[in-house]
C-alpha atoms as a PDB file:
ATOM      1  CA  UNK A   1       3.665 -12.058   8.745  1.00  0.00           C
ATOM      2  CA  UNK A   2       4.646  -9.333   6.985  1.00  0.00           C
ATOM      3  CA  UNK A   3       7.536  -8.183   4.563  1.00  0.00           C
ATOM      4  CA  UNK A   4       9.130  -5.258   2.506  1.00  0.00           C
ATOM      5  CA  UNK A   5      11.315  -6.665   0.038  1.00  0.00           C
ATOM      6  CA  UNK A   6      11.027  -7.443  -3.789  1.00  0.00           C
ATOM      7  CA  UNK A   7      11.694 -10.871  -4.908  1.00  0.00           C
ATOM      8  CA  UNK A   8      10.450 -12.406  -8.212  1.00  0.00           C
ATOM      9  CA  UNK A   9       9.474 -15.515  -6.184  1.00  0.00           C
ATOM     10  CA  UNK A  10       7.429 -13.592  -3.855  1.00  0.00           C
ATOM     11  CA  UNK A  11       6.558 -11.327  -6.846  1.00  0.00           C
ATOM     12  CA  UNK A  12       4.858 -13.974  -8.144  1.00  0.00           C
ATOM     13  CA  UNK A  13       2.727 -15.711  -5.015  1.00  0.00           C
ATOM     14  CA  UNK A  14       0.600 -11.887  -4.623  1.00  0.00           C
ATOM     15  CA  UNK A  15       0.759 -10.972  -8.683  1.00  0.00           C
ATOM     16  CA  UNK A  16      -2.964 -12.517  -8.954  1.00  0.00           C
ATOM     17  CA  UNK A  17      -4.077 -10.087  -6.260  1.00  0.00           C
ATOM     18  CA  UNK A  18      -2.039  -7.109  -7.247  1.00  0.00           C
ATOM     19  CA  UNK A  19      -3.424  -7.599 -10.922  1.00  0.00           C
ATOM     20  CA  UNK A  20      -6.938  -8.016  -9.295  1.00  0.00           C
ATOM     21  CA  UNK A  21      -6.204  -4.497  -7.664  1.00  0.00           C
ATOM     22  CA  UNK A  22      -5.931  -2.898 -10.962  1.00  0.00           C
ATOM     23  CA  UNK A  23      -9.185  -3.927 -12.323  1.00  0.00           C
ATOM     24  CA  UNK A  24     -10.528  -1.703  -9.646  1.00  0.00           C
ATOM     25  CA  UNK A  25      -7.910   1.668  -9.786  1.00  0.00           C
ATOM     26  CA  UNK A  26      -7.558   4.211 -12.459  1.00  0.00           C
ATOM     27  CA  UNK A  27      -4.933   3.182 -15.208  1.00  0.00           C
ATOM     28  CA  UNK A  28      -2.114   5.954 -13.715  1.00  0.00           C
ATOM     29  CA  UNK A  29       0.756   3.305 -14.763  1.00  0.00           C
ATOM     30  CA  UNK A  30       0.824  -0.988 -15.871  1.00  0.00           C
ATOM     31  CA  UNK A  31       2.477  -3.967 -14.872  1.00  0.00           C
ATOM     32  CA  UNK A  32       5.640  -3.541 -16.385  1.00  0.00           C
ATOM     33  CA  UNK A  33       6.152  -0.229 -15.040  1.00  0.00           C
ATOM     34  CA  UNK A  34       5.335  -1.276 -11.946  1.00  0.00           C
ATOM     35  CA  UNK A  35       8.043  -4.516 -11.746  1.00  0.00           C
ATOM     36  CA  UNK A  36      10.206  -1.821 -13.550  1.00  0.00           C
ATOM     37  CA  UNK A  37      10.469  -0.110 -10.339  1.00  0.00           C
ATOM     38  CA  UNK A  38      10.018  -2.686  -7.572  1.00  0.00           C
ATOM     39  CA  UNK A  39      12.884  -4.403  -9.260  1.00  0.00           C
ATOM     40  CA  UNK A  40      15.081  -0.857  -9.676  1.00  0.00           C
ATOM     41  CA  UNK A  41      13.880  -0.186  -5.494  1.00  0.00           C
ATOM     42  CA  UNK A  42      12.033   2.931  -7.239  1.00  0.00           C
ATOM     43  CA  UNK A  43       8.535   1.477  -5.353  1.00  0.00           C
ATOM     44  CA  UNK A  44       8.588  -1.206  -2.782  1.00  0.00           C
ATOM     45  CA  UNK A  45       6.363  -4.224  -2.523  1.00  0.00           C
ATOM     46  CA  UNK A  46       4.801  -5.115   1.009  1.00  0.00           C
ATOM     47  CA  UNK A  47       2.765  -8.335   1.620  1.00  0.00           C
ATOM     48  CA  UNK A  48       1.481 -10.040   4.148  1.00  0.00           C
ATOM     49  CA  UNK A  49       0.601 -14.311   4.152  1.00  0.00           C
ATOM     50  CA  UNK A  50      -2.920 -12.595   2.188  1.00  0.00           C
ATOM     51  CA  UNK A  51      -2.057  -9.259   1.186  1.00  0.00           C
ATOM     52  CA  UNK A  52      -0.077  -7.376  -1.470  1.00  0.00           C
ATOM     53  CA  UNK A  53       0.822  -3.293  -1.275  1.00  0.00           C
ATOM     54  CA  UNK A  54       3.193  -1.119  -3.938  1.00  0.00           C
ATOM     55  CA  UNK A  55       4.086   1.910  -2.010  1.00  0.00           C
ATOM     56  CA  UNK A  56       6.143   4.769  -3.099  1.00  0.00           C
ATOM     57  CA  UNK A  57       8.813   6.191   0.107  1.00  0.00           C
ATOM     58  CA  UNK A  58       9.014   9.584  -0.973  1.00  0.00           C
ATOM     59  CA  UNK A  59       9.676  13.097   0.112  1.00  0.00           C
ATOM     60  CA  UNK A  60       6.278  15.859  -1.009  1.00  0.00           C
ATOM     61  CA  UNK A  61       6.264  19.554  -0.109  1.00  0.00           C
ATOM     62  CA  UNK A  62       8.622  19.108   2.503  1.00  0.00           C
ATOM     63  CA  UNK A  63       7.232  15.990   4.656  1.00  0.00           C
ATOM     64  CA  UNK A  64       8.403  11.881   3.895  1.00  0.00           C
ATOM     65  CA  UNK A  65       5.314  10.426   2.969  1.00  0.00           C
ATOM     66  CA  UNK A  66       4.752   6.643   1.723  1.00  0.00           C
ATOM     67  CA  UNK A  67       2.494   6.570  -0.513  1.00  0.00           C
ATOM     68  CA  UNK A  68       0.250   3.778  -1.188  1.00  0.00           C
ATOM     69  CA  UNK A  69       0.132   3.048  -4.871  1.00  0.00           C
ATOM     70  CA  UNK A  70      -1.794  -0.484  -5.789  1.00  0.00           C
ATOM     71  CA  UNK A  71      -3.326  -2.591  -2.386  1.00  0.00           C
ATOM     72  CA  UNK A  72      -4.701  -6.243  -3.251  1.00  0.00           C
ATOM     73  CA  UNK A  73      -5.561  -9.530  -1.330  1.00  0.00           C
ATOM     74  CA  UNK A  74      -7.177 -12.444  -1.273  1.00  0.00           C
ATOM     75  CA  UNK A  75     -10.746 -12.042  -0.869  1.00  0.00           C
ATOM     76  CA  UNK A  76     -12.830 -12.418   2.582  1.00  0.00           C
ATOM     77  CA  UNK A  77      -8.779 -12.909   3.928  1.00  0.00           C
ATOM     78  CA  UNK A  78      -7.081  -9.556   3.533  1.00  0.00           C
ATOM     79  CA  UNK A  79      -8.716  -6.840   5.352  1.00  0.00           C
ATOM     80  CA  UNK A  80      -8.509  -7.829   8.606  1.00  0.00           C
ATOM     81  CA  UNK A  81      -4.974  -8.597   7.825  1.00  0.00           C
ATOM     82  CA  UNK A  82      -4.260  -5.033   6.133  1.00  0.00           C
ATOM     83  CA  UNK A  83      -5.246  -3.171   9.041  1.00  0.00           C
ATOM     84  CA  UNK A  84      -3.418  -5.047  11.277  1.00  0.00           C
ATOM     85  CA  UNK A  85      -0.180  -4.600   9.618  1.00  0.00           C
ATOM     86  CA  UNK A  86      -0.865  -1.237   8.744  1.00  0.00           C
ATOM     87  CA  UNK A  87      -0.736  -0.018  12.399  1.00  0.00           C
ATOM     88  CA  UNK A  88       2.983  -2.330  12.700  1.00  0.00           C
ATOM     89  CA  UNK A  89       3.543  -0.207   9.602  1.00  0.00           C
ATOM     90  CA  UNK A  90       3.155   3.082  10.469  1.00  0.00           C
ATOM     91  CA  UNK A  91       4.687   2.703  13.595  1.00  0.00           C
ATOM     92  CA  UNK A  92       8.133   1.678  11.657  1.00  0.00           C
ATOM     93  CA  UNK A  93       7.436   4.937   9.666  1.00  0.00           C
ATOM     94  CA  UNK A  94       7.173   7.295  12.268  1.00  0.00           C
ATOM     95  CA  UNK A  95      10.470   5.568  13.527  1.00  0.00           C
ATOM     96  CA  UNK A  96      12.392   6.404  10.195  1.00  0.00           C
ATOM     97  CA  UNK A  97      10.914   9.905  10.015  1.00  0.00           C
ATOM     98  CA  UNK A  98       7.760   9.514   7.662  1.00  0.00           C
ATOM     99  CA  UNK A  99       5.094  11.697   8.891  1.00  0.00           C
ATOM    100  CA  UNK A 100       2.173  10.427   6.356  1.00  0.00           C
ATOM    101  CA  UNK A 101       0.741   6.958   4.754  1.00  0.00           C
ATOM    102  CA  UNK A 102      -1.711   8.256   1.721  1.00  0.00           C
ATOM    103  CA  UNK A 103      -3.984   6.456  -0.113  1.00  0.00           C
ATOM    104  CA  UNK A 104      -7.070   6.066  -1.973  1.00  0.00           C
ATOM    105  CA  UNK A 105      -9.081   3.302  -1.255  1.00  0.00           C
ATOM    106  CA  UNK A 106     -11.766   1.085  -2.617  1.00  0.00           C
ATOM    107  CA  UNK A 107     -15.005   3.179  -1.778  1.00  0.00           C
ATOM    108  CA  UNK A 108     -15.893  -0.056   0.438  1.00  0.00           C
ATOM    109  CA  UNK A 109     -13.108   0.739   2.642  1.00  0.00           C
ATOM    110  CA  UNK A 110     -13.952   4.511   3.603  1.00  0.00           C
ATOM    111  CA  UNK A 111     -15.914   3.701   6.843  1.00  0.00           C
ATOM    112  CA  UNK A 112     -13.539   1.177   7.820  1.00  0.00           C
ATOM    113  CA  UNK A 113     -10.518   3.002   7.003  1.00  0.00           C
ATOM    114  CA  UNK A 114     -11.937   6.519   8.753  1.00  0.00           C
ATOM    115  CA  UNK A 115     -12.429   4.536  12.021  1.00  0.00           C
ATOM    116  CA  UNK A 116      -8.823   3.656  12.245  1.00  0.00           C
ATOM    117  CA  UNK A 117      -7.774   7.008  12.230  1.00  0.00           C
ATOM    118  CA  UNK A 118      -7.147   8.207   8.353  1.00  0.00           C
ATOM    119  CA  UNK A 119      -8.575  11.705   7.532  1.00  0.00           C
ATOM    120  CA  UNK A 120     -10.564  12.079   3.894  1.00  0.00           C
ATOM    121  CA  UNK A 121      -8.822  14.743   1.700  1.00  0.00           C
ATOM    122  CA  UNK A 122     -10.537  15.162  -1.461  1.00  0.00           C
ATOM    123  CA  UNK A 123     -10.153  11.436  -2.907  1.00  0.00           C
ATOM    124  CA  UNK A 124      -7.048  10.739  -1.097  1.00  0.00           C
ATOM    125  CA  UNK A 125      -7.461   9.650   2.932  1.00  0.00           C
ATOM    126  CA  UNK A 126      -4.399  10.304   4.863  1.00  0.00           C
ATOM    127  CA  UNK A 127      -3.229   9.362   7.889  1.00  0.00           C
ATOM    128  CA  UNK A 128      -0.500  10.961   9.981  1.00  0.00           C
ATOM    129  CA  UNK A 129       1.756   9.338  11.705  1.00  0.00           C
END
């Protein structure tokens, strides 16, 4: 099942994997700046029963895009799980007028990701909604 709302309780059932996620991303912002802003609804947190996202709802060069910041999950559980829910996803998106989910993924995840219809943009891979 999956969910977009910050709590501290649910906060702290994905931290482990959302932690785990920044061993493997460029140091572009921390832990406290990133409960900073899920708690101040600057970034929202997404999870699923074995995944954790931080994405950023925001308007660039004219389009709504959300903008997938941090992605972790239990391991050999959360892939199948994060592409599932990320077709539910953008669906509610489009809905509310996003036309874009961006992100830049693992390198393990291009093929997979490319197959399920995001376009590769220099490091970023987008897809439109």
């Amino acid at each position: 099942m999956m969910q977009m709302d910050f709590s501290e309780q649910e906060y702290a059932r994905v931290r482990a994997w959302l932690l785990s996620a920044f061993e493997r991303t460029p140091p572009v912002f921390d832990e406290a700046e990133m409960l900073e802003k899920l708690r101040n609804s600057e970034w929202h947190l997404v999870t699923g029963d074995h995944f954790a996202a931080v994405l950023e709802l925001c308007k660039f060069e004219g389009e709504w895009i959300a903008n997938v910041l941090l992605l972790g999950g239990e391991k050999n559980k959360s892939l199948k799980e994060i592409m599932r829910c990320q077709t539910i996803f953008c669906a509610f998106l489009k809905d509310q007028g996003f036309t874009k989910l961006v992100g830049t993924p693992r390198r393990e995840w291009h093929k997979l990701i490319l197959k399920n219809g995001f376009e590769k943009q220099e490091e970023e891979f987008i897809k439109r909604l």
